[in-house]
PDB file of N, CA and C in Angstrom:
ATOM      1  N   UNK A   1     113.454 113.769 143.924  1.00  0.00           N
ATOM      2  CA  UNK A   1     114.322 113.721 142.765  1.00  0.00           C
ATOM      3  C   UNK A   1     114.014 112.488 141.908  1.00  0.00           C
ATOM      4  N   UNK A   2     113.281 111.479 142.608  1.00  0.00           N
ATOM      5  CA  UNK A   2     113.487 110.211 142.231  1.00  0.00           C
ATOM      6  C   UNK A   2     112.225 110.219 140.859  1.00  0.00           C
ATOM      7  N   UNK A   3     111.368 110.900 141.568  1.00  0.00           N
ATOM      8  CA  UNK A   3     109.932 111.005 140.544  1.00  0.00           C
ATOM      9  C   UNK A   3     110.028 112.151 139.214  1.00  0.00           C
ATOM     10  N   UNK A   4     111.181 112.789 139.645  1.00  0.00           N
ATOM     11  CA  UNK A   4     111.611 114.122 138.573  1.00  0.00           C
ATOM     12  C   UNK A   4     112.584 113.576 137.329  1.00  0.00           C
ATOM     13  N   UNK A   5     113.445 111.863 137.780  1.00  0.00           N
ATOM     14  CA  UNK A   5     113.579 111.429 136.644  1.00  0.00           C
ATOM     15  C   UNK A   5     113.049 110.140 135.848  1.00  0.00           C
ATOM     16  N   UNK A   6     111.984 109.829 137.059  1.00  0.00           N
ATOM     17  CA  UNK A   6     110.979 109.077 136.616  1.00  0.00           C
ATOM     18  C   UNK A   6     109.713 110.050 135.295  1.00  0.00           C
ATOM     19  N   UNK A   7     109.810 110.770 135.454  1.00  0.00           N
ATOM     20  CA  UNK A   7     108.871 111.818 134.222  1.00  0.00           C
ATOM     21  C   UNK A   7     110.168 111.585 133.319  1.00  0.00           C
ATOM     22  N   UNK A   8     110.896 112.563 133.203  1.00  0.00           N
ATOM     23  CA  UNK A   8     111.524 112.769 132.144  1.00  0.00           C
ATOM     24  C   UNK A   8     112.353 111.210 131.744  1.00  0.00           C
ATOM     25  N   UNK A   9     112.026 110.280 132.194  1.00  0.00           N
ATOM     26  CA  UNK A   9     112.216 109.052 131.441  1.00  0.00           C
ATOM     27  C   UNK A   9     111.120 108.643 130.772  1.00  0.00           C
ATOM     28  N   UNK A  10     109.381 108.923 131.054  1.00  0.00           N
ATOM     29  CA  UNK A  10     108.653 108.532 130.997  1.00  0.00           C
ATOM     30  C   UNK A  10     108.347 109.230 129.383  1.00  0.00           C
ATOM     31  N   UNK A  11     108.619 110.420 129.621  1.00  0.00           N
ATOM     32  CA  UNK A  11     108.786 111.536 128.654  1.00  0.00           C
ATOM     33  C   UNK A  11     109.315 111.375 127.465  1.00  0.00           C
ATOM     34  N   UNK A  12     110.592 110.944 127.842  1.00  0.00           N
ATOM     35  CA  UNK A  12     111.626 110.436 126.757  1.00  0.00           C
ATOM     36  C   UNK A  12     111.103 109.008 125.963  1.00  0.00           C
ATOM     37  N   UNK A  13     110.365 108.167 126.672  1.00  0.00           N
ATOM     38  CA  UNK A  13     110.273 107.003 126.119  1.00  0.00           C
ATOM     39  C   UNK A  13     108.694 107.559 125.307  1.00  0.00           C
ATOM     40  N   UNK A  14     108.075 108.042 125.695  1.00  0.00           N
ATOM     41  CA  UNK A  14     107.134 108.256 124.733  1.00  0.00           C
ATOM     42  C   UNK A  14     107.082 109.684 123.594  1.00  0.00           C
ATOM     43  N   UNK A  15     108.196 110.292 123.730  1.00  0.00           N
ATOM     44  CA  UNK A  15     108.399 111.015 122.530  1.00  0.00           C
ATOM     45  C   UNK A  15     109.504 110.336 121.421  1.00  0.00           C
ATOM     46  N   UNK A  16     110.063 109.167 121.959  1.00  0.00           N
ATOM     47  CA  UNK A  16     110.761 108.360 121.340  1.00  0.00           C
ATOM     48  C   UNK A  16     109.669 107.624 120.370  1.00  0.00           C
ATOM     49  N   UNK A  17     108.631 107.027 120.822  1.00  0.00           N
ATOM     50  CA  UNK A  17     107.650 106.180 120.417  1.00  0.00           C
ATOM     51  C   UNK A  17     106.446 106.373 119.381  1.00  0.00           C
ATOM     52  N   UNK A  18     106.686 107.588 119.802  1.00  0.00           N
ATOM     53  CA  UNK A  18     105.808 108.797 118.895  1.00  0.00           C
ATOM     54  C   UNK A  18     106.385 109.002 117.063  1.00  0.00           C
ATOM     55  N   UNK A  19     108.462 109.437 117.701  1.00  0.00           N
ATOM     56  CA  UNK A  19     108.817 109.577 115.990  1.00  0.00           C
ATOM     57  C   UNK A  19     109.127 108.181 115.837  1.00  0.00           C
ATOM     58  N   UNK A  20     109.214 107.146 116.447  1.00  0.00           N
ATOM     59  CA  UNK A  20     109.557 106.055 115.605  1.00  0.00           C
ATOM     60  C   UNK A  20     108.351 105.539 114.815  1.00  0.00           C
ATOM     61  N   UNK A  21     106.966 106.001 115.682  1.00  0.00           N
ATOM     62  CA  UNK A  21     105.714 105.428 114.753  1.00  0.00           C
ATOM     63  C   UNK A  21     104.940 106.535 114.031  1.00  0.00           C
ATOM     64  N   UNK A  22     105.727 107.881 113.675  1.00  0.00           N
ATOM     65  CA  UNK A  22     105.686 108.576 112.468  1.00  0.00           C
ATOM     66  C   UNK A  22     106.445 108.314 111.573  1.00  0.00           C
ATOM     67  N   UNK A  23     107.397 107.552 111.918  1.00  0.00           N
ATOM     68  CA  UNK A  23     108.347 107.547 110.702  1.00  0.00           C
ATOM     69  C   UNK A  23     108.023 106.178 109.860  1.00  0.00           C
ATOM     70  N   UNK A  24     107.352 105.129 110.970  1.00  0.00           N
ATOM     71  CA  UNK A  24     106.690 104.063 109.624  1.00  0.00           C
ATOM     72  C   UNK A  24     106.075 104.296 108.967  1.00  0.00           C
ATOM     73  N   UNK A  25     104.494 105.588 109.613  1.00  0.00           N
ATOM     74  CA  UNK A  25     104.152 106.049 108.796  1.00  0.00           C
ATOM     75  C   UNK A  25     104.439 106.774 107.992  1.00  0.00           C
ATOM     76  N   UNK A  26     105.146 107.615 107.519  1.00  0.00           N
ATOM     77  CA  UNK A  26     106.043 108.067 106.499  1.00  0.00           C
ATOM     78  C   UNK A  26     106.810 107.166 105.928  1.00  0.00           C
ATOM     79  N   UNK A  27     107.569 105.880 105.822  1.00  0.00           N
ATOM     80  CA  UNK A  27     107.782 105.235 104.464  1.00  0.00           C
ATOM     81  C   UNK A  27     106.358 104.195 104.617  1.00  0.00           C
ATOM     82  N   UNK A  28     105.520 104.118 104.891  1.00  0.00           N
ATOM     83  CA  UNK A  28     104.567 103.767 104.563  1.00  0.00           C
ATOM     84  C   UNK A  28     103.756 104.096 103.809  1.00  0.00           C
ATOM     85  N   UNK A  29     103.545 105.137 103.857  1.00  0.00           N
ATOM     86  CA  UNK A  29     102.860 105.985 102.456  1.00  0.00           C
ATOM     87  C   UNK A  29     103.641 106.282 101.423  1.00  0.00           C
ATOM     88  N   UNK A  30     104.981 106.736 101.862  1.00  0.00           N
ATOM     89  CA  UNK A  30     105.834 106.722 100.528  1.00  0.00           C
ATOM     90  C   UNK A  30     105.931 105.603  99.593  1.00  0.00           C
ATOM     91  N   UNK A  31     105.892 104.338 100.473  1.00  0.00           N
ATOM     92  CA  UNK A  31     105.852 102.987  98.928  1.00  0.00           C
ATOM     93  C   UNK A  31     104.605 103.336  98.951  1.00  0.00           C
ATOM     94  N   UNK A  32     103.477 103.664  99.119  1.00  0.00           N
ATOM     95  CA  UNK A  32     102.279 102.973  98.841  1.00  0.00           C
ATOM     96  C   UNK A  32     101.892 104.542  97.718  1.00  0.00           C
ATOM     97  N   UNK A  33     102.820 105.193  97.644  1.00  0.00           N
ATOM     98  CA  UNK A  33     102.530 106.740  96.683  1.00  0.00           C
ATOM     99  C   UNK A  33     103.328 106.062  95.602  1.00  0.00           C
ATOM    100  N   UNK A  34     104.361 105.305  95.733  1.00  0.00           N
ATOM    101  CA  UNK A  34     105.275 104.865  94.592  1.00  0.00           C
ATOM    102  C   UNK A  34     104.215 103.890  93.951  1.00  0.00           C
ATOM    103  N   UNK A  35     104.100 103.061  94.443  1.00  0.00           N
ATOM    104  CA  UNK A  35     102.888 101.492  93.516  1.00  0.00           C
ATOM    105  C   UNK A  35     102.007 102.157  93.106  1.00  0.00           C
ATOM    106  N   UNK A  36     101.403 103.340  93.418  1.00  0.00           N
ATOM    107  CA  UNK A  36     100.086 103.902  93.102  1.00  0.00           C
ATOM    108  C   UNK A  36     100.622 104.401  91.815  1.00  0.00           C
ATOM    109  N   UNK A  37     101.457 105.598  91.971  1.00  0.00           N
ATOM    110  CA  UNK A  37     101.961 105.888  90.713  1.00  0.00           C
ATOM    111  C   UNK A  37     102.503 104.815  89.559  1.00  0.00           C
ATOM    112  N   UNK A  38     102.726 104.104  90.014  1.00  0.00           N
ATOM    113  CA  UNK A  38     103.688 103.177  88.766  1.00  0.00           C
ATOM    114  C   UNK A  38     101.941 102.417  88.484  1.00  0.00           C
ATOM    115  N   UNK A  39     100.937 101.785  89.122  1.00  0.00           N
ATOM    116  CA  UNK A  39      99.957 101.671  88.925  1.00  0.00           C
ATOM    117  C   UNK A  39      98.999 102.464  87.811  1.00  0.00           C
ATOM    118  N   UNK A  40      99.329 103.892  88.052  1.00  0.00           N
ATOM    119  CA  UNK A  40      98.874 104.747  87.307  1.00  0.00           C
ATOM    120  C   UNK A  40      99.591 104.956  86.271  1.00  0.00           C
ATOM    121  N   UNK A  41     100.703 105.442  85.769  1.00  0.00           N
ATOM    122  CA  UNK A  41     101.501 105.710  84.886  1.00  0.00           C
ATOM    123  C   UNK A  41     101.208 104.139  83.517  1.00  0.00           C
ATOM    124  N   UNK A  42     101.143 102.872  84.398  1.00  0.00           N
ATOM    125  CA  UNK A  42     100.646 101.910  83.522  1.00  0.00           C
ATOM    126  C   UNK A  42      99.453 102.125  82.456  1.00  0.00           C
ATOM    127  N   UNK A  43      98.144 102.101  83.471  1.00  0.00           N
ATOM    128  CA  UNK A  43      96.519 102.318  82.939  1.00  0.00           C
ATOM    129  C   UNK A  43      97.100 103.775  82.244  1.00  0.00           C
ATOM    130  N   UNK A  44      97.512 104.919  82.263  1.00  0.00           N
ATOM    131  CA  UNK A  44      97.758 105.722  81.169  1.00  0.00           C
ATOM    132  C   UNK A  44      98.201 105.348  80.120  1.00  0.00           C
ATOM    133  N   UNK A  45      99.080 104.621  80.041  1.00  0.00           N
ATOM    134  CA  UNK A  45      99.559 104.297  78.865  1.00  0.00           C
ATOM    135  C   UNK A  45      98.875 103.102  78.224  1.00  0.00           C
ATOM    136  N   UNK A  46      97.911 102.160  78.672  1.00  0.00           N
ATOM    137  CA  UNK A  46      96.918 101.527  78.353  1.00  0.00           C
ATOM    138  C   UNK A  46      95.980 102.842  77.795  1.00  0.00           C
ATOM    139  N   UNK A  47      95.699 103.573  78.360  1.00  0.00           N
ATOM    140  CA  UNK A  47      94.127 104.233  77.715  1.00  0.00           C
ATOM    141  C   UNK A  47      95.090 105.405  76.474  1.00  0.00           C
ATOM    142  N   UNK A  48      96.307 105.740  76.163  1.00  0.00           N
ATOM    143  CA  UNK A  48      97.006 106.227  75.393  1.00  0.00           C
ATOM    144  C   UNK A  48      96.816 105.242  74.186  1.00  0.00           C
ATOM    145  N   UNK A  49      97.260 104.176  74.326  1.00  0.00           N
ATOM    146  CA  UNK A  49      97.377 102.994  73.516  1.00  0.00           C
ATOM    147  C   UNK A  49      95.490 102.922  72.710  1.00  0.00           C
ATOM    148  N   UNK A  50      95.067 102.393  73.295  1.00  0.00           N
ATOM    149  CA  UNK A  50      93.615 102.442  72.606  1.00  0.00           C
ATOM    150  C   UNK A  50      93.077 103.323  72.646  1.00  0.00           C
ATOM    151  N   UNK A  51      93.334 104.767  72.863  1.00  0.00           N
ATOM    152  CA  UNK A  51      92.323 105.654  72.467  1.00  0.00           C
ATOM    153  C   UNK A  51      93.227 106.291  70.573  1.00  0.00           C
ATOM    154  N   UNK A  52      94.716 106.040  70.709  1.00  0.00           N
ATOM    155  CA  UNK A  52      95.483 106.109  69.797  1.00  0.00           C
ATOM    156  C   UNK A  52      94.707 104.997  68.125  1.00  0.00           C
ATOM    157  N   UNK A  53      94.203 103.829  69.052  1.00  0.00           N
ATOM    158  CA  UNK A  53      93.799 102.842  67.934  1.00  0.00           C
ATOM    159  C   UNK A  53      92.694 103.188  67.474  1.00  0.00           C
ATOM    160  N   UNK A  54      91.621 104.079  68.703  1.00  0.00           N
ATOM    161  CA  UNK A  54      90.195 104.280  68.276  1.00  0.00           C
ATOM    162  C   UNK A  54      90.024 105.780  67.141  1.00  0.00           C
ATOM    163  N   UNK A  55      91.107 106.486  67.483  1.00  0.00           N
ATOM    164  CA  UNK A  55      91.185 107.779  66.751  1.00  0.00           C
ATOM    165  C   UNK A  55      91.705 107.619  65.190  1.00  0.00           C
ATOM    166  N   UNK A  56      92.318 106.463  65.228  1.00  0.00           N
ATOM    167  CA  UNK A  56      92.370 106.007  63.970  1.00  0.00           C
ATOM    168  C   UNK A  56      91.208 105.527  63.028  1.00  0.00           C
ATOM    169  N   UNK A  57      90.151 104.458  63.885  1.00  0.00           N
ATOM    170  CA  UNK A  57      89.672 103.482  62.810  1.00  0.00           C
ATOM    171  C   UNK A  57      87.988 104.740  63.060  1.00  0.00           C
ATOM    172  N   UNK A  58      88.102 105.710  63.883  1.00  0.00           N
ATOM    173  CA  UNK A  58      86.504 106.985  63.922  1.00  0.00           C
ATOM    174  C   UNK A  58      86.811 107.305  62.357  1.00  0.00           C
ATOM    175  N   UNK A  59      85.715 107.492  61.988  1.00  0.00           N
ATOM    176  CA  UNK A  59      85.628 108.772  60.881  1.00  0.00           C
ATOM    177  C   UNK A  59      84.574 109.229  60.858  1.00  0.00           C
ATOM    178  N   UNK A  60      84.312 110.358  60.446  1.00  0.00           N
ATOM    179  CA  UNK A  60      83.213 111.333  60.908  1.00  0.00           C
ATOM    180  C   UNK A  60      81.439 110.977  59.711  1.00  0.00           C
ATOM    181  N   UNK A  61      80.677 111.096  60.467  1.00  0.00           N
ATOM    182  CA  UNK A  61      79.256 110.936  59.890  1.00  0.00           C
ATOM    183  C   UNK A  61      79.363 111.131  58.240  1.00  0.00           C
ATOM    184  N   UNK A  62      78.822 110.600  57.523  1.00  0.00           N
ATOM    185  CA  UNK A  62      78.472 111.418  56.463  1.00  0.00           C
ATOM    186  C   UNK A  62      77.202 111.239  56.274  1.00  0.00           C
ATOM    187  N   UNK A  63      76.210 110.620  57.096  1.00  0.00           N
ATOM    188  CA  UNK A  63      75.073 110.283  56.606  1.00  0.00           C
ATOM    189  C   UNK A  63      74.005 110.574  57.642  1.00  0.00           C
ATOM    190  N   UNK A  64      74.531 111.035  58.388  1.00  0.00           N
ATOM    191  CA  UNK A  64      73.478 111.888  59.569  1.00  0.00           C
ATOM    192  C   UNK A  64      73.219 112.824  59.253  1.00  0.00           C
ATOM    193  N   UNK A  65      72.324 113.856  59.982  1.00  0.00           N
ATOM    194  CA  UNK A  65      71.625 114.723  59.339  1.00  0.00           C
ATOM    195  C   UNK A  65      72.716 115.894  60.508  1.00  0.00           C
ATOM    196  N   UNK A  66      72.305 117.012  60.461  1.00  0.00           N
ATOM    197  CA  UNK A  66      73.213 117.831  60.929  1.00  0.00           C
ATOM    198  C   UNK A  66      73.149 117.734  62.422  1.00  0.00           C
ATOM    199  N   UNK A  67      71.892 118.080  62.641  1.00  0.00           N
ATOM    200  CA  UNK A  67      71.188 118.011  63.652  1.00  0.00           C
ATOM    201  C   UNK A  67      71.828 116.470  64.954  1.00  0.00           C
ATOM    202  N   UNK A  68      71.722 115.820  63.910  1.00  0.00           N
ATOM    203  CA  UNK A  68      72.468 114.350  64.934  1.00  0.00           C
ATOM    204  C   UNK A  68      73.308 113.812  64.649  1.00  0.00           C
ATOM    205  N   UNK A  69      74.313 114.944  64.221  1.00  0.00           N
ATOM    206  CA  UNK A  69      75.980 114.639  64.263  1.00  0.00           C
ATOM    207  C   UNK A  69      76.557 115.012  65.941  1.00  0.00           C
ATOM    208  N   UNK A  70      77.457 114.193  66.080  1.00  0.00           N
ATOM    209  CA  UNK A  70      78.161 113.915  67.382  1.00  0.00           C
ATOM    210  C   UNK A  70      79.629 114.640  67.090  1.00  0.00           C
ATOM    211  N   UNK A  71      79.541 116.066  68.176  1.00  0.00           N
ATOM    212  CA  UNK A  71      80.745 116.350  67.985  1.00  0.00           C
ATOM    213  C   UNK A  71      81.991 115.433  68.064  1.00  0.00           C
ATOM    214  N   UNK A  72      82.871 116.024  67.622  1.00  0.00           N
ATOM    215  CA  UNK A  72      84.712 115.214  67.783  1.00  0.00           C
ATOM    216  C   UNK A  72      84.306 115.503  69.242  1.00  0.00           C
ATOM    217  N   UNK A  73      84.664 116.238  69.876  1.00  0.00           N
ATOM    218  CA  UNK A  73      84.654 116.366  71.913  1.00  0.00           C
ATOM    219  C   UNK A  73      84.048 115.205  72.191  1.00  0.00           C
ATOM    220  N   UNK A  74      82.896 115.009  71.991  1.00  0.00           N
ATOM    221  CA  UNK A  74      82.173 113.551  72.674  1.00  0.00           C
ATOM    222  C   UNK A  74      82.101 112.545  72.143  1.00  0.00           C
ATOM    223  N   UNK A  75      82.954 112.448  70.566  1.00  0.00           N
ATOM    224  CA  UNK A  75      83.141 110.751  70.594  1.00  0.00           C
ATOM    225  C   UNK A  75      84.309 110.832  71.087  1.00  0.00           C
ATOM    226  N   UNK A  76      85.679 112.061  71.198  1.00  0.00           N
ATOM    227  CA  UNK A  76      86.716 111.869  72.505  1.00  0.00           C
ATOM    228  C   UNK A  76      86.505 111.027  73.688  1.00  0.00           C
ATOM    229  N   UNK A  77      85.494 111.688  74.124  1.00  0.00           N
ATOM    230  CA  UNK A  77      85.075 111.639  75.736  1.00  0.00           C
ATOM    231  C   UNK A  77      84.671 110.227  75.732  1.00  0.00           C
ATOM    232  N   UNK A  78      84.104 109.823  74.521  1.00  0.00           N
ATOM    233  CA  UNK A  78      83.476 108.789  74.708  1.00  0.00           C
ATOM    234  C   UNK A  78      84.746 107.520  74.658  1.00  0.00           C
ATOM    235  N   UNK A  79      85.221 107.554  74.005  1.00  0.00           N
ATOM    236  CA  UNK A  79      86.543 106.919  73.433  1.00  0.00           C
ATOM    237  C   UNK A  79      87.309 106.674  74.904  1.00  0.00           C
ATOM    238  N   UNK A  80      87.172 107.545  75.635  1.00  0.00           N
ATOM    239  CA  UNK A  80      87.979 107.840  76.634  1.00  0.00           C
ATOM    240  C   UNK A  80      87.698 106.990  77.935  1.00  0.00           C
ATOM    241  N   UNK A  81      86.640 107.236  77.687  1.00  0.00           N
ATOM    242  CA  UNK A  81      85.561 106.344  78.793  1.00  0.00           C
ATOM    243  C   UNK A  81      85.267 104.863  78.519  1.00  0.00           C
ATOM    244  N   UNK A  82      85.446 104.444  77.191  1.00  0.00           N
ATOM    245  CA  UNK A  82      85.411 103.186  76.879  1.00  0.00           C
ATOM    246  C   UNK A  82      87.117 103.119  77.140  1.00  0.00           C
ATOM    247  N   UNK A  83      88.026 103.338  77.046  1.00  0.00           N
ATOM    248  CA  UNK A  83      89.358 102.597  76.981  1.00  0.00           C
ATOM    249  C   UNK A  83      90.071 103.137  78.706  1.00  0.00           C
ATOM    250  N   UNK A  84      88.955 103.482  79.384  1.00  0.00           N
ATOM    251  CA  UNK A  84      89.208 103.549  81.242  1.00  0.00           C
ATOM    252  C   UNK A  84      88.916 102.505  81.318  1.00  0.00           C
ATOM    253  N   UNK A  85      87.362 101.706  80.484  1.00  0.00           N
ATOM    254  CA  UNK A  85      86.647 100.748  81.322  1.00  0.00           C
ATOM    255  C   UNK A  85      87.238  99.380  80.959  1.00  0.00           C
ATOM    256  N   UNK A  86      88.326  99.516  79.888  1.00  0.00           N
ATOM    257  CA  UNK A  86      88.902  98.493  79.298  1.00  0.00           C
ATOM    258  C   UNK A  86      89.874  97.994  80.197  1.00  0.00           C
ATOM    259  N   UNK A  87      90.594  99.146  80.921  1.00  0.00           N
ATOM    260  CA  UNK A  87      92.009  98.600  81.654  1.00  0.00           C
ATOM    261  C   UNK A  87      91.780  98.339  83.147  1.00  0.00           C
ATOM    262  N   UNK A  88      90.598  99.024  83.095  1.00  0.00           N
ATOM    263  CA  UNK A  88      90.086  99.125  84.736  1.00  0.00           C
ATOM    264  C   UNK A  88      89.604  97.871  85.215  1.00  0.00           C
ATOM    265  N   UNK A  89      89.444  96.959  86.559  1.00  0.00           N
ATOM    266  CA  UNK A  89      88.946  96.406  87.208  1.00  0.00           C
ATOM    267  C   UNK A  89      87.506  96.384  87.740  1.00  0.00           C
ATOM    268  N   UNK A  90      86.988  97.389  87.187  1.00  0.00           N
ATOM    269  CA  UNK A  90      85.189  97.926  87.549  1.00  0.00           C
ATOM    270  C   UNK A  90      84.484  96.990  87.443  1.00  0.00           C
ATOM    271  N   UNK A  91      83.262  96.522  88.194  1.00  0.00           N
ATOM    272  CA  UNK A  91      82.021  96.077  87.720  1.00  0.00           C
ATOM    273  C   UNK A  91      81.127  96.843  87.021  1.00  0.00           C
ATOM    274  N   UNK A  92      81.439  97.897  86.574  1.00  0.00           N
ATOM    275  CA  UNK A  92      80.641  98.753  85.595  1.00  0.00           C
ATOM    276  C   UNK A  92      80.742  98.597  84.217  1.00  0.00           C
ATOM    277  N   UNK A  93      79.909  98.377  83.701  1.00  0.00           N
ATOM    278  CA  UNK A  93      80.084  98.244  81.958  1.00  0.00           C
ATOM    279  C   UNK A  93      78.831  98.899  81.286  1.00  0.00           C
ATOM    280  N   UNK A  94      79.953 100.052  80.197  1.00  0.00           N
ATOM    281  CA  UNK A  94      78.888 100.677  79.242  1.00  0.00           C
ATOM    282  C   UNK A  94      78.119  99.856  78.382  1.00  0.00           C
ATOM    283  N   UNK A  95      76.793  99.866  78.493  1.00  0.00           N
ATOM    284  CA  UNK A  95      76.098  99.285  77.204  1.00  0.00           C
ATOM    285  C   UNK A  95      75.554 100.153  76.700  1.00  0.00           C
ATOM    286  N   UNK A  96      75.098 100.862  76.843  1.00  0.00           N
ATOM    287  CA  UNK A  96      74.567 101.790  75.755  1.00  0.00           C
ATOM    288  C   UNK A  96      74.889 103.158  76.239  1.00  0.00           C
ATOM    289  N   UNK A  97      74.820 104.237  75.113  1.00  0.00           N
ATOM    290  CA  UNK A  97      75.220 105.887  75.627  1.00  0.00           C
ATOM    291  C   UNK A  97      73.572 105.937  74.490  1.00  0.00           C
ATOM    292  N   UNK A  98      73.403 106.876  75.287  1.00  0.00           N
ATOM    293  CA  UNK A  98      71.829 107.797  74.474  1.00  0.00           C
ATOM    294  C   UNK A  98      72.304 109.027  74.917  1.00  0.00           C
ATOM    295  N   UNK A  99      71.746 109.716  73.921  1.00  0.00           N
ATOM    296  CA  UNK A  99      71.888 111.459  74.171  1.00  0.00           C
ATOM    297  C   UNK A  99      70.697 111.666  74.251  1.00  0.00           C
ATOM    298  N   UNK A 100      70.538 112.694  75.724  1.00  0.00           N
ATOM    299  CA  UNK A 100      69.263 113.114  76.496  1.00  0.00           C
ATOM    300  C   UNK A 100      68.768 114.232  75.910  1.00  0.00           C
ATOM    301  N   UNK A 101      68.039 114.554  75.581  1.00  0.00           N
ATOM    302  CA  UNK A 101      67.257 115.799  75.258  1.00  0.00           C
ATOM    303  C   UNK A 101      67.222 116.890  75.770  1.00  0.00           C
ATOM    304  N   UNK A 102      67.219 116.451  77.311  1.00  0.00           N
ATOM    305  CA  UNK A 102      66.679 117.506  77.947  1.00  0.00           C
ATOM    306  C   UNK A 102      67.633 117.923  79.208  1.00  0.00           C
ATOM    307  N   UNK A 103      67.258 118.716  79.909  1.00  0.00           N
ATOM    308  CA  UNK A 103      69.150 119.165  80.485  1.00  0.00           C
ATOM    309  C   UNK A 103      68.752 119.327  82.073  1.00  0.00           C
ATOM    310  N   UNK A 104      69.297 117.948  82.757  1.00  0.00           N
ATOM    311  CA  UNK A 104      68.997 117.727  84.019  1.00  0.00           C
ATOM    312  C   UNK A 104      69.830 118.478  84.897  1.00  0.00           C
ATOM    313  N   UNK A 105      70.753 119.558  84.779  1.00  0.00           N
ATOM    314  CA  UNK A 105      71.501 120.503  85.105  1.00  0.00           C
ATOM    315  C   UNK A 105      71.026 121.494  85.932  1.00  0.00           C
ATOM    316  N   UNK A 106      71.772 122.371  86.728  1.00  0.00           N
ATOM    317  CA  UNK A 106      71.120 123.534  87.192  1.00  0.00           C
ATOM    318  C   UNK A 106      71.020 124.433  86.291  1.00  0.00           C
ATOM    319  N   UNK A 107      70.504 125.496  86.419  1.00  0.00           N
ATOM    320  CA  UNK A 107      70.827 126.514  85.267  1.00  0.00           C
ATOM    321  C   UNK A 107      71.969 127.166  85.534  1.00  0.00           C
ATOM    322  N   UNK A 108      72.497 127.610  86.814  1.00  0.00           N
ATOM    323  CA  UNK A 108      73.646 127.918  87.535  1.00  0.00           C
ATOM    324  C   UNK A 108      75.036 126.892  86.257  1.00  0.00           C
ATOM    325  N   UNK A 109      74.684 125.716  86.248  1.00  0.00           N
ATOM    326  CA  UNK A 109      76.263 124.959  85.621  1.00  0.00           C
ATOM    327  C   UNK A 109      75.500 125.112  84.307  1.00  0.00           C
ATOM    328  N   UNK A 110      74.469 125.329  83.636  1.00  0.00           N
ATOM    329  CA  UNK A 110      73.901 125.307  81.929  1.00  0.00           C
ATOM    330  C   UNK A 110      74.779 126.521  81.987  1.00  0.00           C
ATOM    331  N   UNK A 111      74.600 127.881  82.596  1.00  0.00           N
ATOM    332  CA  UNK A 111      75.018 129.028  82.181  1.00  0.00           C
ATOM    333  C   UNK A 111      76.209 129.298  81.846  1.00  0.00           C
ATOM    334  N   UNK A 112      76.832 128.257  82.899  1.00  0.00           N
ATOM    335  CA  UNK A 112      78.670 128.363  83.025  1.00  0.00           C
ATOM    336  C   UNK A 112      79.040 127.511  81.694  1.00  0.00           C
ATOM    337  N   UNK A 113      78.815 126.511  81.323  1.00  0.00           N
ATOM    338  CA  UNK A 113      78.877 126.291  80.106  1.00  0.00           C
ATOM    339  C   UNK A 113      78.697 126.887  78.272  1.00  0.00           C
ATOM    340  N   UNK A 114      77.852 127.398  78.350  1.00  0.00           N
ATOM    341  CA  UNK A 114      77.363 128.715  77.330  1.00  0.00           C
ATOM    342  C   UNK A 114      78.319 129.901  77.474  1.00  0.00           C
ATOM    343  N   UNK A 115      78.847 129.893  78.235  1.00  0.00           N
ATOM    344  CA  UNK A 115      79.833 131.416  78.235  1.00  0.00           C
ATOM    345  C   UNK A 115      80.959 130.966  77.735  1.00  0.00           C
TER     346      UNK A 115
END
């Protein structure tokens, strides 16, 4: 009898041990989902803010030829990508964008694009 409530003590203390160290982990991730978000919700409204200033002072080519006009979509994109790298902490920095000629793609993702 003696070893039958030696288990079910043994039992008890480690299913005890189990939800008490799921449950740190669970508000453990919950603050760390809250800072992330409030983290995020910030840098949005940073890249809102200057992409708002950059859409203002763009205006479109008049002196390019047709051929090497830059759609609105990719001075977006581009806009977009400069005012990530503004709020962000990266060691990455754009210096130059060139447009490639030639299309290092599969034809599989060229095709899906064209449709």
């Amino acid at each position: 009898m003696d070893m039958l409530v030696l288990g079910m003590e043994v039992s008890l203390i480690g299913m005890g041990v189990v939800i008490v160290a799921l449950g740190i982990l669970f508000m453990l991730t919950r603050s760390m989902s809250k800072v992330l978000i409030n983290h995020k919700n910030r840098s949005e409204k940073g890249i809102e803010e200057v992409s708002k200033s950059l859409a203002t002072t763009i205006e479109e080519p008049s002196q390019l030829d047709k051929e090497e006009q830059i759609s609105s979509e990719i001075i977006v994109a581009i806009a977009t990508a400069v005012a990530s790298t503004i709020n962000s902490r990266s060691t990455y920095r754009i210096r130059t964008i060139k447009r490639i000629d030639y299309d290092l793609s599969p034809s599989w993702s060229r095709l899906g694009r064209t449709e």
